[in-house]
N, C-alpha and C. Protein backbone atom coordinates (compact mmCIF):
# COMPACT_ATOMS: atom_id res chain seq x y z
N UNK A 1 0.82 -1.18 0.00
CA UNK A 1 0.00 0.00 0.00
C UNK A 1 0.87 1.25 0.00
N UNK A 2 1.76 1.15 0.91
CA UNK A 2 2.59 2.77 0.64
C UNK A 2 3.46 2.33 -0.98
N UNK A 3 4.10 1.38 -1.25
CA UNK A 3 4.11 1.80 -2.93
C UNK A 3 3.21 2.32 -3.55
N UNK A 4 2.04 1.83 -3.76
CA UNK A 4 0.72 2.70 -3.99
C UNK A 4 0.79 3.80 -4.41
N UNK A 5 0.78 4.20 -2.56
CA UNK A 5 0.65 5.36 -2.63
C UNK A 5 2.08 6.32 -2.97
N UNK A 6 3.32 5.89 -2.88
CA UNK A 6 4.59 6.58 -3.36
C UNK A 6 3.87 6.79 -5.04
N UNK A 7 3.65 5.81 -5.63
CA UNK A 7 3.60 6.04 -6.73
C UNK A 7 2.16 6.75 -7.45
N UNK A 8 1.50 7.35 -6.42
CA UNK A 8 0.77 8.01 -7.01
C UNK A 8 -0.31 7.75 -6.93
N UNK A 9 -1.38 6.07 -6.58
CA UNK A 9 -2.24 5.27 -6.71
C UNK A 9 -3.40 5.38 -4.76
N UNK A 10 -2.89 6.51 -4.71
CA UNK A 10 -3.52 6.57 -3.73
C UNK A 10 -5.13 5.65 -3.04
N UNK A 11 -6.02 5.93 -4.25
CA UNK A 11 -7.21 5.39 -4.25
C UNK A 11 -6.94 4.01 -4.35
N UNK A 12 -6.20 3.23 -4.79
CA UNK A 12 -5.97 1.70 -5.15
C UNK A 12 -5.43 1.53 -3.83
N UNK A 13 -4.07 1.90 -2.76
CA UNK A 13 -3.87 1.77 -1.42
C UNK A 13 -5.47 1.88 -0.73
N UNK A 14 -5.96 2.60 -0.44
CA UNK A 14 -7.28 2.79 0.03
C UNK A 14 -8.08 1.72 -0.01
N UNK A 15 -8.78 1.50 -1.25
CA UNK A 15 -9.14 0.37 -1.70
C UNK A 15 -8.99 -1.42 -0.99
N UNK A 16 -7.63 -1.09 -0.94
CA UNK A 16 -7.03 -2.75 -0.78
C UNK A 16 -6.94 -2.55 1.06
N UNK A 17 -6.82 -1.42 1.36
CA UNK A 17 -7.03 -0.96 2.76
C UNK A 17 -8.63 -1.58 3.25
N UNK A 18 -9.75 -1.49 2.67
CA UNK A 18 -11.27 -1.88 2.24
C UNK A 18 -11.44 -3.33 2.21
N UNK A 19 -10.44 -4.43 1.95
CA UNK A 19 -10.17 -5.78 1.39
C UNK A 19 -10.95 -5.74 0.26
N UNK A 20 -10.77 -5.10 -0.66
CA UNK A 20 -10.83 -5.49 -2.07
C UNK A 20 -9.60 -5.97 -2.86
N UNK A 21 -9.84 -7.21 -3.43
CA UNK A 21 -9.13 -7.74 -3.80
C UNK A 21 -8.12 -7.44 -5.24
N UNK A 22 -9.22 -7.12 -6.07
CA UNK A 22 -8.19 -6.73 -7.39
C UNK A 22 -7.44 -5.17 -6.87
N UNK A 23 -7.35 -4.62 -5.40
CA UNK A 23 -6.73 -3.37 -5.55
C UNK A 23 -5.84 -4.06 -4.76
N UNK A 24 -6.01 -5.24 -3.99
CA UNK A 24 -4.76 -5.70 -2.77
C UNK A 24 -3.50 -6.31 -3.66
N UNK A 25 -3.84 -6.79 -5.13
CA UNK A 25 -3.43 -7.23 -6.28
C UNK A 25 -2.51 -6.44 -6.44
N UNK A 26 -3.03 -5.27 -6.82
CA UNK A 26 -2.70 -4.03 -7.68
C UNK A 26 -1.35 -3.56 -6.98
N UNK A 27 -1.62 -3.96 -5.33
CA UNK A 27 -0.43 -3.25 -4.13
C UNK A 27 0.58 -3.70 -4.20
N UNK A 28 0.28 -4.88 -5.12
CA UNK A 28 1.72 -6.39 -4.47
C UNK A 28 2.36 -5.60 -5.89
N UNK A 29 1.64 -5.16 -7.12
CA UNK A 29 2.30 -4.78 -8.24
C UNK A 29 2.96 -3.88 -7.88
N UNK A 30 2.21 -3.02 -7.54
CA UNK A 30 3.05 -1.47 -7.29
C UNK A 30 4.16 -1.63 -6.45
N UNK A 31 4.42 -2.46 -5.39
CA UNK A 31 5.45 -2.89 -4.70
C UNK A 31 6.77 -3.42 -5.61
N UNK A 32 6.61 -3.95 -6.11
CA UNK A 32 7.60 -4.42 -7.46
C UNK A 32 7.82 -3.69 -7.91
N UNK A 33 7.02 -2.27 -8.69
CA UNK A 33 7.87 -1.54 -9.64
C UNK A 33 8.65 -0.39 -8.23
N UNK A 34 7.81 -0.32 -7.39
CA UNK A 34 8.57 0.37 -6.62
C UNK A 34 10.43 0.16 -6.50
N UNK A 35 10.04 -1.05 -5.72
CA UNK A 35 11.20 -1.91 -5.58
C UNK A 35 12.55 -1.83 -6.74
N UNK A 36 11.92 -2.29 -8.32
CA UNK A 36 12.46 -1.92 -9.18
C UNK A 36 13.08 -0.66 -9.33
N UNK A 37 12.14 0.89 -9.45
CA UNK A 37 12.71 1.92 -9.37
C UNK A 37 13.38 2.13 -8.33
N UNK A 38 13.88 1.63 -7.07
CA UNK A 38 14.86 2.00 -5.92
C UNK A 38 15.99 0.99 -6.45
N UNK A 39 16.11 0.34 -6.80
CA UNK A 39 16.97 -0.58 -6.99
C UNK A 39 18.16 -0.16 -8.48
N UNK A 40 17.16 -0.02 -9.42
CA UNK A 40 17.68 0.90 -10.39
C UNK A 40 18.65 2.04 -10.22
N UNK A 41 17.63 3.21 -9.60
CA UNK A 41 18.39 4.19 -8.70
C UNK A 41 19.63 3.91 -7.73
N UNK A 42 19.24 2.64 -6.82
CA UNK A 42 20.84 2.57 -6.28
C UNK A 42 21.78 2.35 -7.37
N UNK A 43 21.74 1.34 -8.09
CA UNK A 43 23.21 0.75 -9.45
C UNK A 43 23.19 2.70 -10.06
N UNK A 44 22.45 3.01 -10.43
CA UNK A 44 22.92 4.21 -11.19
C UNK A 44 24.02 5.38 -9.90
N UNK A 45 23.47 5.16 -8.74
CA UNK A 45 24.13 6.15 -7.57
C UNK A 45 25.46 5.14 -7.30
N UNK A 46 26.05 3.83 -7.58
CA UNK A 46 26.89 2.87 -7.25
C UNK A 46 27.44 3.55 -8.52
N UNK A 47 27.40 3.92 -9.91
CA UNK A 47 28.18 4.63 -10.38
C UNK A 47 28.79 5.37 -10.83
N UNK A 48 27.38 6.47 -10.50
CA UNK A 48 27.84 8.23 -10.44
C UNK A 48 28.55 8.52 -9.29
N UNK A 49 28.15 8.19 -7.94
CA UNK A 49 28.47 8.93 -6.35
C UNK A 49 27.72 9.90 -6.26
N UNK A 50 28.27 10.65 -5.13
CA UNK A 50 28.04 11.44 -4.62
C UNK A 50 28.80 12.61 -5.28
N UNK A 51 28.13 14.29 -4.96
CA UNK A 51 28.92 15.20 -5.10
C UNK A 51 29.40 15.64 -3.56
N UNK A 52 30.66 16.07 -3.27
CA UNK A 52 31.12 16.18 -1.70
C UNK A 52 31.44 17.44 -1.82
N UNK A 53 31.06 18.16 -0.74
CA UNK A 53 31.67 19.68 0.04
C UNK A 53 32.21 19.01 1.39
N UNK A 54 32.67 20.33 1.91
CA UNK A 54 33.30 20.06 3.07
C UNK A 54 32.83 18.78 4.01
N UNK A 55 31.27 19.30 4.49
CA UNK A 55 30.53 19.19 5.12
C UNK A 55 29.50 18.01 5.11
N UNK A 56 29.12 17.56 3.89
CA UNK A 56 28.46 17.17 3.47
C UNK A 56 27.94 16.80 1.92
N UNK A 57 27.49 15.74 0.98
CA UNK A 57 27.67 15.20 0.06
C UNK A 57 26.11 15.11 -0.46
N UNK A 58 26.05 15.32 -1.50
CA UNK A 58 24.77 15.21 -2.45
C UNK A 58 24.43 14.51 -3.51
N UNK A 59 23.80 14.69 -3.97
CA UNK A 59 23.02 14.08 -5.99
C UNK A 59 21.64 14.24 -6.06
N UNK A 60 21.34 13.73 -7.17
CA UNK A 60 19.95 14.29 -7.59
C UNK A 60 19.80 12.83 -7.93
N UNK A 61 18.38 12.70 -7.47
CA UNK A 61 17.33 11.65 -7.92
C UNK A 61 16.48 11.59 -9.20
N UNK A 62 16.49 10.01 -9.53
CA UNK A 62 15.83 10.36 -10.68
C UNK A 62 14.06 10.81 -10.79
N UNK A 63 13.54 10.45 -9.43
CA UNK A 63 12.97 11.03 -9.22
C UNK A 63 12.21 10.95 -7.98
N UNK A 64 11.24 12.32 -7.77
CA UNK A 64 11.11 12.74 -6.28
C UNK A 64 10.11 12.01 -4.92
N UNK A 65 9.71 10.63 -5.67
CA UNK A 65 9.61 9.71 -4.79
C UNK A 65 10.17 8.33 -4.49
N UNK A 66 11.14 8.65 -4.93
CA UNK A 66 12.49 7.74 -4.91
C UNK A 66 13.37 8.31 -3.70
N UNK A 67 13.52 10.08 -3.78
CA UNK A 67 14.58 10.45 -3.17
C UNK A 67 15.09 9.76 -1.77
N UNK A 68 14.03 10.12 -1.19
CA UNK A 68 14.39 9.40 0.78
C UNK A 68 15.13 8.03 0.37
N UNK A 69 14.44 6.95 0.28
CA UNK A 69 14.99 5.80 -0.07
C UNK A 69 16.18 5.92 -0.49
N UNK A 70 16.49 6.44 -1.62
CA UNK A 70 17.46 6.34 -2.02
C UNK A 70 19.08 7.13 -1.19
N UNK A 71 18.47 8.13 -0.39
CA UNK A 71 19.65 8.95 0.59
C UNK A 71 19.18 7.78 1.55
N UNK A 72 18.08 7.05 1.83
CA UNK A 72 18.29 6.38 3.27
C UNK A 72 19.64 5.00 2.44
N UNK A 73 18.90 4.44 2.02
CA UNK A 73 19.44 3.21 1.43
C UNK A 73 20.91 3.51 1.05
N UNK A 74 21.31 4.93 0.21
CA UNK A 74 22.58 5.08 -0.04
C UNK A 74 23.59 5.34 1.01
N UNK A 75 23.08 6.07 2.21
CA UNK A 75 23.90 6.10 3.38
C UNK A 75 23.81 4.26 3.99
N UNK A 76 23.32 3.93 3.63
CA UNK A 76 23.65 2.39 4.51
C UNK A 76 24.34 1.71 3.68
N UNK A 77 24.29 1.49 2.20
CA UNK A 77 25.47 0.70 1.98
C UNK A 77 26.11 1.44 0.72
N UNK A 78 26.30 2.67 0.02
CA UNK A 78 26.95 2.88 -0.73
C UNK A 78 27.99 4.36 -0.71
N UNK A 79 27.73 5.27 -0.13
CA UNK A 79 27.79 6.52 0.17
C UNK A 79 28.86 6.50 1.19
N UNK A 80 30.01 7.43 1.34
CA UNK A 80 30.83 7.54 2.78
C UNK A 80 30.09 8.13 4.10
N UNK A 81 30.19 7.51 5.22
CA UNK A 81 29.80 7.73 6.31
C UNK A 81 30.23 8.66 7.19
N UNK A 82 30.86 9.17 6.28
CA UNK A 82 31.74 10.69 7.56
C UNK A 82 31.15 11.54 6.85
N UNK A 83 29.93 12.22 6.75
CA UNK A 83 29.02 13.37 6.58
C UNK A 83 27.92 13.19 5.80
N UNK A 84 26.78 13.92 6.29
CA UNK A 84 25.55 13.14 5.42
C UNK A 84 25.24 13.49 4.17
N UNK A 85 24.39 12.86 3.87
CA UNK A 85 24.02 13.33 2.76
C UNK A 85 22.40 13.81 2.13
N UNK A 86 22.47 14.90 1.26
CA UNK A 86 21.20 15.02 0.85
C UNK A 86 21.19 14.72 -0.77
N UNK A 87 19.65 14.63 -0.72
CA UNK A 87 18.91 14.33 -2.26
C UNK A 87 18.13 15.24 -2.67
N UNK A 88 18.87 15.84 -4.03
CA UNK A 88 18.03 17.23 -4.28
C UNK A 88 17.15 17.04 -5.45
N UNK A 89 16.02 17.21 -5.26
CA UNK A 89 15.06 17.17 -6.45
C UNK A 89 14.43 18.02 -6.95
N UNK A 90 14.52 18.44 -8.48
CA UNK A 90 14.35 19.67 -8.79
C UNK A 90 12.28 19.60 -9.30
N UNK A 91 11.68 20.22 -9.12
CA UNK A 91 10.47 20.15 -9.31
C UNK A 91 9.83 21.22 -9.79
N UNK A 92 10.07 21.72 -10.94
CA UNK A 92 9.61 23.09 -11.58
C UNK A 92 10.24 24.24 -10.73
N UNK A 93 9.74 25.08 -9.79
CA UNK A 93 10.39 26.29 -9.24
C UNK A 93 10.47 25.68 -7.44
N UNK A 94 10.01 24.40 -7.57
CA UNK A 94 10.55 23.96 -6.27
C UNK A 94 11.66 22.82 -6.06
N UNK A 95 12.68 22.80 -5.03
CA UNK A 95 13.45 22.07 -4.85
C UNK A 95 13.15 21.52 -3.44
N UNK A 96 12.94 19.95 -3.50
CA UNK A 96 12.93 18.65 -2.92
C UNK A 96 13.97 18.07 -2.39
N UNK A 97 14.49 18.55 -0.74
CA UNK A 97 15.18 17.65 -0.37
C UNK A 97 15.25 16.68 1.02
N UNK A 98 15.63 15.34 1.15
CA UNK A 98 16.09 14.80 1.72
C UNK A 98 17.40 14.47 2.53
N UNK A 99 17.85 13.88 3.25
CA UNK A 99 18.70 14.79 4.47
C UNK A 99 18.76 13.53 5.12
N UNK A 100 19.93 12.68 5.10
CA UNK A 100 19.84 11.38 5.87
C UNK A 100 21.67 12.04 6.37
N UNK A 101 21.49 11.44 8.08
CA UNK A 101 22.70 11.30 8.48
C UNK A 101 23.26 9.76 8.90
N UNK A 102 24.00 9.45 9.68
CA UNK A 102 23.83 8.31 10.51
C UNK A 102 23.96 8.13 11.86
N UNK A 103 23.77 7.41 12.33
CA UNK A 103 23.84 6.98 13.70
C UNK A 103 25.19 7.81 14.62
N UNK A 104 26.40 7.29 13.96
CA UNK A 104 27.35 7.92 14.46
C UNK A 104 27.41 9.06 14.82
N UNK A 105 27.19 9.66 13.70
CA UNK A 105 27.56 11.56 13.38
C UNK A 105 26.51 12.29 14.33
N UNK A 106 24.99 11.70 14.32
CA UNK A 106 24.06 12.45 15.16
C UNK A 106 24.80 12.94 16.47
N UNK A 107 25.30 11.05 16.80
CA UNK A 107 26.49 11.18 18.13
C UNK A 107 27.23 11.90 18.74
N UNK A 108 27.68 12.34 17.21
CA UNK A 108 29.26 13.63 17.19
C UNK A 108 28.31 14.34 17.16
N UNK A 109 27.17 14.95 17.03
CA UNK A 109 26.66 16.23 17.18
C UNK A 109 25.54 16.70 15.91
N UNK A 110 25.76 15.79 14.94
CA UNK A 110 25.03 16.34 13.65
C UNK A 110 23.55 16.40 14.12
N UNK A 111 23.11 16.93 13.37
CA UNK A 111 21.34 17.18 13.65
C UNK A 111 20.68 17.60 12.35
N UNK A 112 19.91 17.01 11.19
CA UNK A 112 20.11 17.14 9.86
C UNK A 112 19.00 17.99 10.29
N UNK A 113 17.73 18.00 11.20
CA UNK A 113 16.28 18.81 11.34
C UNK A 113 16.95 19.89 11.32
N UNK A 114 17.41 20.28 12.53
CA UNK A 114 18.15 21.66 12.31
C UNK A 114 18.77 22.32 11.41
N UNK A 115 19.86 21.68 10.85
CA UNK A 115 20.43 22.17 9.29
C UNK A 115 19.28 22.12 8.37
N UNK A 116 18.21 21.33 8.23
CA UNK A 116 17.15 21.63 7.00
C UNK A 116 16.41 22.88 7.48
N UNK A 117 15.80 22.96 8.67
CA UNK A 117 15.28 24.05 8.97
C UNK A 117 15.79 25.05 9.15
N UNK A 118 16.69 25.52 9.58
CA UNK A 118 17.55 26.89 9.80
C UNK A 118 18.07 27.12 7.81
N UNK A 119 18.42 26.49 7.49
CA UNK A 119 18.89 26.39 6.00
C UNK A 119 18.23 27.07 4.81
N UNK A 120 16.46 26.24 5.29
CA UNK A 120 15.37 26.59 4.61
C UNK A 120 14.92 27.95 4.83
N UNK A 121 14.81 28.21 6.08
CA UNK A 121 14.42 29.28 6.90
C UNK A 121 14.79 30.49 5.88
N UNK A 122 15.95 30.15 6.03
CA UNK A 122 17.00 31.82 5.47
C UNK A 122 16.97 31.93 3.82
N UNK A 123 16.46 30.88 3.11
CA UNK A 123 16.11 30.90 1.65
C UNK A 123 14.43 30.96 1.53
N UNK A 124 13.52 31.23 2.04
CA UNK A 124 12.34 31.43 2.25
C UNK A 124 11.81 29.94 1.98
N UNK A 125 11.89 28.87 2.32
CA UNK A 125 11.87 27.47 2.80
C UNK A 125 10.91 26.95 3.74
N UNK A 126 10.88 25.89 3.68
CA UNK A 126 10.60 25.17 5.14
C UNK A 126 11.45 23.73 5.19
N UNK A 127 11.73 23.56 6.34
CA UNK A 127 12.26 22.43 6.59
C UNK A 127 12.33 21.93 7.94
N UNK A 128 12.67 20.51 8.14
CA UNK A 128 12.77 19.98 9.78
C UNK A 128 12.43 18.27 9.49
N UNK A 129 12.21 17.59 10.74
CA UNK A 129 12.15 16.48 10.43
C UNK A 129 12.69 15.92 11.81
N UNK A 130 13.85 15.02 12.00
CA UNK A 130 14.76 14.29 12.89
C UNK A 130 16.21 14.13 12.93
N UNK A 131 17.15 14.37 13.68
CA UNK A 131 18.24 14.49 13.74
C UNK A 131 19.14 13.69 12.68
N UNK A 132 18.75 12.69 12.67
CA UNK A 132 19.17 11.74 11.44
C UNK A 132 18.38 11.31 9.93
N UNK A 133 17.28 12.04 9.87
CA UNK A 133 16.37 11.93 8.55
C UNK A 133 15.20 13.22 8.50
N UNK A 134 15.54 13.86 7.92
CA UNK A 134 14.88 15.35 7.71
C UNK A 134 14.71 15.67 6.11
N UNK A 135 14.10 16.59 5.95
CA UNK A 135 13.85 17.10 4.69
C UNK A 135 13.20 18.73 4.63
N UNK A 136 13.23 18.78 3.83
CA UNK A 136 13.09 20.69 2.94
C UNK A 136 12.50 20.62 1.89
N UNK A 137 11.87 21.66 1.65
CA UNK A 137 10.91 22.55 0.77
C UNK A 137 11.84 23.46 0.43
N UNK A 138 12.42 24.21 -0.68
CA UNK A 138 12.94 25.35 -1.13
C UNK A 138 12.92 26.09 -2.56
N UNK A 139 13.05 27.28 -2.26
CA UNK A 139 12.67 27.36 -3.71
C UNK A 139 13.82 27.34 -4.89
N UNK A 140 13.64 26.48 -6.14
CA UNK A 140 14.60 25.92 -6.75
C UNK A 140 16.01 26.86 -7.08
N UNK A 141 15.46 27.97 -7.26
CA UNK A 141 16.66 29.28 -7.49
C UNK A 141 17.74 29.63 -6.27
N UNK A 142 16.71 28.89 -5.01
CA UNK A 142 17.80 29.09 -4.41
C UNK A 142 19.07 28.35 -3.76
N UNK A 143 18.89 27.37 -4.93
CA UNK A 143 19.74 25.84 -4.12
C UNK A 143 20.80 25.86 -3.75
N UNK A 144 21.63 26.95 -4.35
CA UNK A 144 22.89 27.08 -3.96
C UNK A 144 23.08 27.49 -2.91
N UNK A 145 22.75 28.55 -2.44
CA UNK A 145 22.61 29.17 -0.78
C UNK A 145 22.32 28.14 -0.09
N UNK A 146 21.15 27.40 -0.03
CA UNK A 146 20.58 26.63 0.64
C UNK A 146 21.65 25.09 1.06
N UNK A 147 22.14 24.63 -0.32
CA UNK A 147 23.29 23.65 -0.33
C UNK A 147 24.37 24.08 1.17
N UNK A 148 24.96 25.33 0.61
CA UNK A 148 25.93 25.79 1.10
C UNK A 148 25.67 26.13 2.88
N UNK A 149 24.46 26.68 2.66
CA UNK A 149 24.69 26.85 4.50
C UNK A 149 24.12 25.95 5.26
N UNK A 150 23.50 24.53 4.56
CA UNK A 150 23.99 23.62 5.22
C UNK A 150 25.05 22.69 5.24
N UNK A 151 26.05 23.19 4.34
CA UNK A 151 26.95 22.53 4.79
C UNK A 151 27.73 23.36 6.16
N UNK A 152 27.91 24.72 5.86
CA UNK A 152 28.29 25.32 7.06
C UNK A 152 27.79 24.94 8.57
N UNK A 153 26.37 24.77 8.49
CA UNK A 153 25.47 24.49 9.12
C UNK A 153 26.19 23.24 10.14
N UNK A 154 26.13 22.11 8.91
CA UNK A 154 27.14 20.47 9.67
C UNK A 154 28.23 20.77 9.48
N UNK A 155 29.13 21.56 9.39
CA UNK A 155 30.59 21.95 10.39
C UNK A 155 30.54 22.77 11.04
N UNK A 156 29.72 23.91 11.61
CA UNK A 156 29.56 24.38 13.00
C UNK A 156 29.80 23.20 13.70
N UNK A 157 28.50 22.20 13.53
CA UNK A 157 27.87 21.20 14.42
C UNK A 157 28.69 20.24 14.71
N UNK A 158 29.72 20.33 14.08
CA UNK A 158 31.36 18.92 13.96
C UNK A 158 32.24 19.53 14.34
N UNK A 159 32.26 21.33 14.42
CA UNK A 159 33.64 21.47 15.20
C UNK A 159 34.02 21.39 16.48
């Protein structure tokens, strides 16, 4: 059902939520292509990478309900673990991001809610979430600012 609904099929999750059967069908499908498109997306991120700043490391998704997964999934087995990373998704005049840290770094001090929200804040944004998985609203023009002072943002928070 949340493939479903990732992919758009909201009423068919619902549905199979109801026990109707040709939509409980429909869930096990959508689960597969889901699956498929995250899986895809990792081999393509296994051989682009990441882009790295100081602070913190990025890329763009292929697309914007893939992103989380793919920053969660890429920080667990493909991505370096000494600074987090976000997933920027460009969406007409809005930019989509995701914000995964790990376990460790929260440790050392990182806090990705805070860097999305303070980040967003100052580019006319919104953002927040959890110390280790957060996300932002911003507006697409301003990604660069936004990139940048969170990376400043997670080396305050590491020095």
């Amino acid at each position: 059902m949340n493939a479903a609904g990732r992919l758009g099929e909201t009423g068919v999750a619902s549905a199979a939520c109801l026990g109707h059967r040709p939509y409980i069908e429909r869930c096990k499908q959508a689960r597969e292509e889901f699956r498929d498109q995250v899986r895809s997306g990792l081999l393509s991120l296994e051989e682009r990478g990441t882009e790295r700043l100081d602070n913190i490391q990025w890329f763009e998704p292929p697309a914007r309900h893939i992103a989380g997964p793919l920053a969660g999934l890429g920080m667990i087995y493909l991505f370096p673990k000494d600074v987090p990373v976000l997933s920027l998704y460009v969406d007409g005049p809005t930019l989509s991001v995701s914000a995964r840290a790990t376990d460790r770094l929260v440790e050392a001090g990182v806090d990705m809610a805070y860097a999305m929200q303070v980040a967003a804040n100052e580019v006319d944004g919104r953002g927040g979430g959890h110390p280790v998985a957060s996300g932002a609203t911003v507006p697409a023009e301003r990604r660069e600012d936004f990139v940048s002072r969170v990376d400043n943002i997670v080396g305050e928070q590491t020095a």
